[in-house]
C-alpha atoms as a PDB file:
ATOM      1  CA  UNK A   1      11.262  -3.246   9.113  1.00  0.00           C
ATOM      2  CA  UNK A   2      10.881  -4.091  12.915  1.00  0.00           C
ATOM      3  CA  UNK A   3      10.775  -0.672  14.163  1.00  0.00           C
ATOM      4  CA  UNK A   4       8.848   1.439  16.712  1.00  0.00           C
ATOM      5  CA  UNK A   5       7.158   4.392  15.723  1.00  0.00           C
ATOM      6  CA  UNK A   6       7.160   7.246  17.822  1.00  0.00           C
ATOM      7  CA  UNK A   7       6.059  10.311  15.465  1.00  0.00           C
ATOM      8  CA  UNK A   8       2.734   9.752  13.314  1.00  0.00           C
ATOM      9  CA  UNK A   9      -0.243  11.296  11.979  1.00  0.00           C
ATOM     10  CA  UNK A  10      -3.385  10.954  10.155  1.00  0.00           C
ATOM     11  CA  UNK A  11      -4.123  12.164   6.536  1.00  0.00           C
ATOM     12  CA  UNK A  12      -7.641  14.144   6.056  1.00  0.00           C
ATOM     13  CA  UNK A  13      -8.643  11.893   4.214  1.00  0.00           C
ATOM     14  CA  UNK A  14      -7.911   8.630   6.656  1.00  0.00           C
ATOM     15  CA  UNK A  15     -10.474  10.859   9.840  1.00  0.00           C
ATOM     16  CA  UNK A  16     -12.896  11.027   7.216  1.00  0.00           C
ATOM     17  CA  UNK A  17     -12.552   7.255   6.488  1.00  0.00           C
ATOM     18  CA  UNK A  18     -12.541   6.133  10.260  1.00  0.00           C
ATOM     19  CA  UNK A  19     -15.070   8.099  11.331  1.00  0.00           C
ATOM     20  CA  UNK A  20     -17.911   6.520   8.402  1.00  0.00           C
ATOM     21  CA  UNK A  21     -16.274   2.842   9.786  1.00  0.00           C
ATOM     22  CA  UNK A  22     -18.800   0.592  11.980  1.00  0.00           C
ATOM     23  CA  UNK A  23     -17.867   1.165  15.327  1.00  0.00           C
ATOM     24  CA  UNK A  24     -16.444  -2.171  15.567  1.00  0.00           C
ATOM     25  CA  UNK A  25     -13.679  -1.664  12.724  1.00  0.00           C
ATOM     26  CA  UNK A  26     -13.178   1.209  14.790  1.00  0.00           C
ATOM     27  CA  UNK A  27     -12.210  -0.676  17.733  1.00  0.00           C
ATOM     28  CA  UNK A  28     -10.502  -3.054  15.982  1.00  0.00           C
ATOM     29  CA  UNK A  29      -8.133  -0.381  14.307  1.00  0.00           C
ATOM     30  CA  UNK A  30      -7.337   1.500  17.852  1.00  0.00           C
ATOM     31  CA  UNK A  31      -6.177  -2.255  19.039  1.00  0.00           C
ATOM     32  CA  UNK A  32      -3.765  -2.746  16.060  1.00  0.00           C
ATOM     33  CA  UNK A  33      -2.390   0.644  16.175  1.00  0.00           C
ATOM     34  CA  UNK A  34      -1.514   0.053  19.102  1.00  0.00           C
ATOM     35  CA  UNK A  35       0.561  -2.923  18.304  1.00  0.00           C
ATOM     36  CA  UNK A  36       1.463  -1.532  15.174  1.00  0.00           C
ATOM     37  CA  UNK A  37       3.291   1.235  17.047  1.00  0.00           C
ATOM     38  CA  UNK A  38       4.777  -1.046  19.384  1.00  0.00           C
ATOM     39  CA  UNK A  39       6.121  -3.153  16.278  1.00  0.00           C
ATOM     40  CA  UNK A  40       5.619  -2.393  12.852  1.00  0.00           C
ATOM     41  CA  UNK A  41       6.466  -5.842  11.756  1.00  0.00           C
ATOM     42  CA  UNK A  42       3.737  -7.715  13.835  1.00  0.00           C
ATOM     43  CA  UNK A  43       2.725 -10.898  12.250  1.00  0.00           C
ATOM     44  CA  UNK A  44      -0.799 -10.661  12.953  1.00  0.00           C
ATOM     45  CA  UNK A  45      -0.417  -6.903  11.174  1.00  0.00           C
ATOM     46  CA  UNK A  46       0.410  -8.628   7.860  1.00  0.00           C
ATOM     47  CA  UNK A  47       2.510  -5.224   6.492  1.00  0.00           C
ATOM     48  CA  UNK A  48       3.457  -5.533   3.194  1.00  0.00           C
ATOM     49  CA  UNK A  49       4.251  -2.709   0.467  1.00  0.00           C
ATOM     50  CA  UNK A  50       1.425  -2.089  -2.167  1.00  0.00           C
ATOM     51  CA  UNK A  51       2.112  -3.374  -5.101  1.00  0.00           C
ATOM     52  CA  UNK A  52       3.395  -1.074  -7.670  1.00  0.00           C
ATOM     53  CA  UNK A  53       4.517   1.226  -5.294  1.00  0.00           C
ATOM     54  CA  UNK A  54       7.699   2.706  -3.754  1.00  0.00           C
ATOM     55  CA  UNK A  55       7.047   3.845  -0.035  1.00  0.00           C
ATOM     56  CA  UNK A  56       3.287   3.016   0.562  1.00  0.00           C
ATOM     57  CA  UNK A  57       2.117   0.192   2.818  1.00  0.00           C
ATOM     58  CA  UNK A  58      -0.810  -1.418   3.381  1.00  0.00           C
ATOM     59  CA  UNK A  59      -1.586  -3.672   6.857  1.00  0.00           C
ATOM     60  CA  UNK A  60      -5.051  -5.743   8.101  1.00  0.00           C
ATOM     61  CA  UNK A  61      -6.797  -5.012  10.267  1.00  0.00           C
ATOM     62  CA  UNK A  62      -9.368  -7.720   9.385  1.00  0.00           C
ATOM     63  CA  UNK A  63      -9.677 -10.463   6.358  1.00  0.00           C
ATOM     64  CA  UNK A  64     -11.492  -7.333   4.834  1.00  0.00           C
ATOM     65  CA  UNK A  65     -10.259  -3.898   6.349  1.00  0.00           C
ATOM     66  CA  UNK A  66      -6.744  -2.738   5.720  1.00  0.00           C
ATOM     67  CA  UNK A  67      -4.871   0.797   6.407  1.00  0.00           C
ATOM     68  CA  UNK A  68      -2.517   2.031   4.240  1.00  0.00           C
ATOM     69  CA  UNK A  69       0.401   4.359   5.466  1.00  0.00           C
ATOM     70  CA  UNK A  70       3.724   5.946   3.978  1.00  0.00           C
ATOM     71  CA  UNK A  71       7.087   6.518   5.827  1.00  0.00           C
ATOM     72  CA  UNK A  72       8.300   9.900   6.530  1.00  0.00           C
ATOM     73  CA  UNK A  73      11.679  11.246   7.274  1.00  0.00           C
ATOM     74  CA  UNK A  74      10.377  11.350  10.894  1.00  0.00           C
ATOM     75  CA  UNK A  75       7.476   8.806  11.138  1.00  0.00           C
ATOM     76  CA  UNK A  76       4.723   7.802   8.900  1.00  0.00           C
ATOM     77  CA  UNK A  77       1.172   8.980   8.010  1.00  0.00           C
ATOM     78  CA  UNK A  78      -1.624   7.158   8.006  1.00  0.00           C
ATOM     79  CA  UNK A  79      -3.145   7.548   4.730  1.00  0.00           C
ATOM     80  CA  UNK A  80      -6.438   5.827   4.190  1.00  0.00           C
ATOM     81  CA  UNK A  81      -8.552   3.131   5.851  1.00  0.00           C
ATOM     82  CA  UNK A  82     -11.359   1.058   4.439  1.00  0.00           C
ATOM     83  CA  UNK A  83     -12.550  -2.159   2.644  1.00  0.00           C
ATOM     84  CA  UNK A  84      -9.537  -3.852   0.848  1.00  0.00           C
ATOM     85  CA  UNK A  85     -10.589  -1.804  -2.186  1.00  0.00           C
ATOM     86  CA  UNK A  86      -8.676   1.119  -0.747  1.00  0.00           C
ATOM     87  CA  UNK A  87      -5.481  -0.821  -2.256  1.00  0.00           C
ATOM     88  CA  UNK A  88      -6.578  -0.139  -5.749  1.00  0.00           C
ATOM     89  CA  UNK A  89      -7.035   3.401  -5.364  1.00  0.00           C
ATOM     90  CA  UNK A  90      -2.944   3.692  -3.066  1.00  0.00           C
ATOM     91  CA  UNK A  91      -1.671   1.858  -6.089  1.00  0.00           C
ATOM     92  CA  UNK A  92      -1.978   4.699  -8.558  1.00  0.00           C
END
């Protein structure tokens, strides 16, 4: 899965997320997306699929904060961002 992404985009529903983030989770996020798009498959990323599902991914941003995202034909989305809860909720 070591690729680069070129095309994204963010889901309503991950602004809404970011945006109510401390400003620090923030800044954390904006440094891993940028690695993320340089290499999906970044150790320090920890991608993995969520469990139970077919095309959605989860990766850390910290020990607590994840992001979830979903391949497209031509790039991904970035579907939600919070607490690790958020990977209970992407599993259904």
């Amino acid at each position: 899965m070591a690729k680069k992404v070129t095309t994204y985009q963010f889901s309503r529903q991950f602004k809404r997320e970011y945006n109510k983030l401390p400003k620090e989770i923030q800044k954390a996020f904006d440094e891993k997306l940028s690695l993320f798009l340089k290499q999906t498959s970044h150790p320090s990323l920890r991608v993995k699929r969520i469990q139970g599902t077919k095309n959605r991914w989860e990766g850390s941003i910290t020990m607590k904060y994840r992001f979830t995202f979903e391949f497209l034909e031509n790039g991904l989305i970035f579907r939600a961002i919070g607490t690790h809860d958020i990977l209970n909720r992407e599993s259904q």
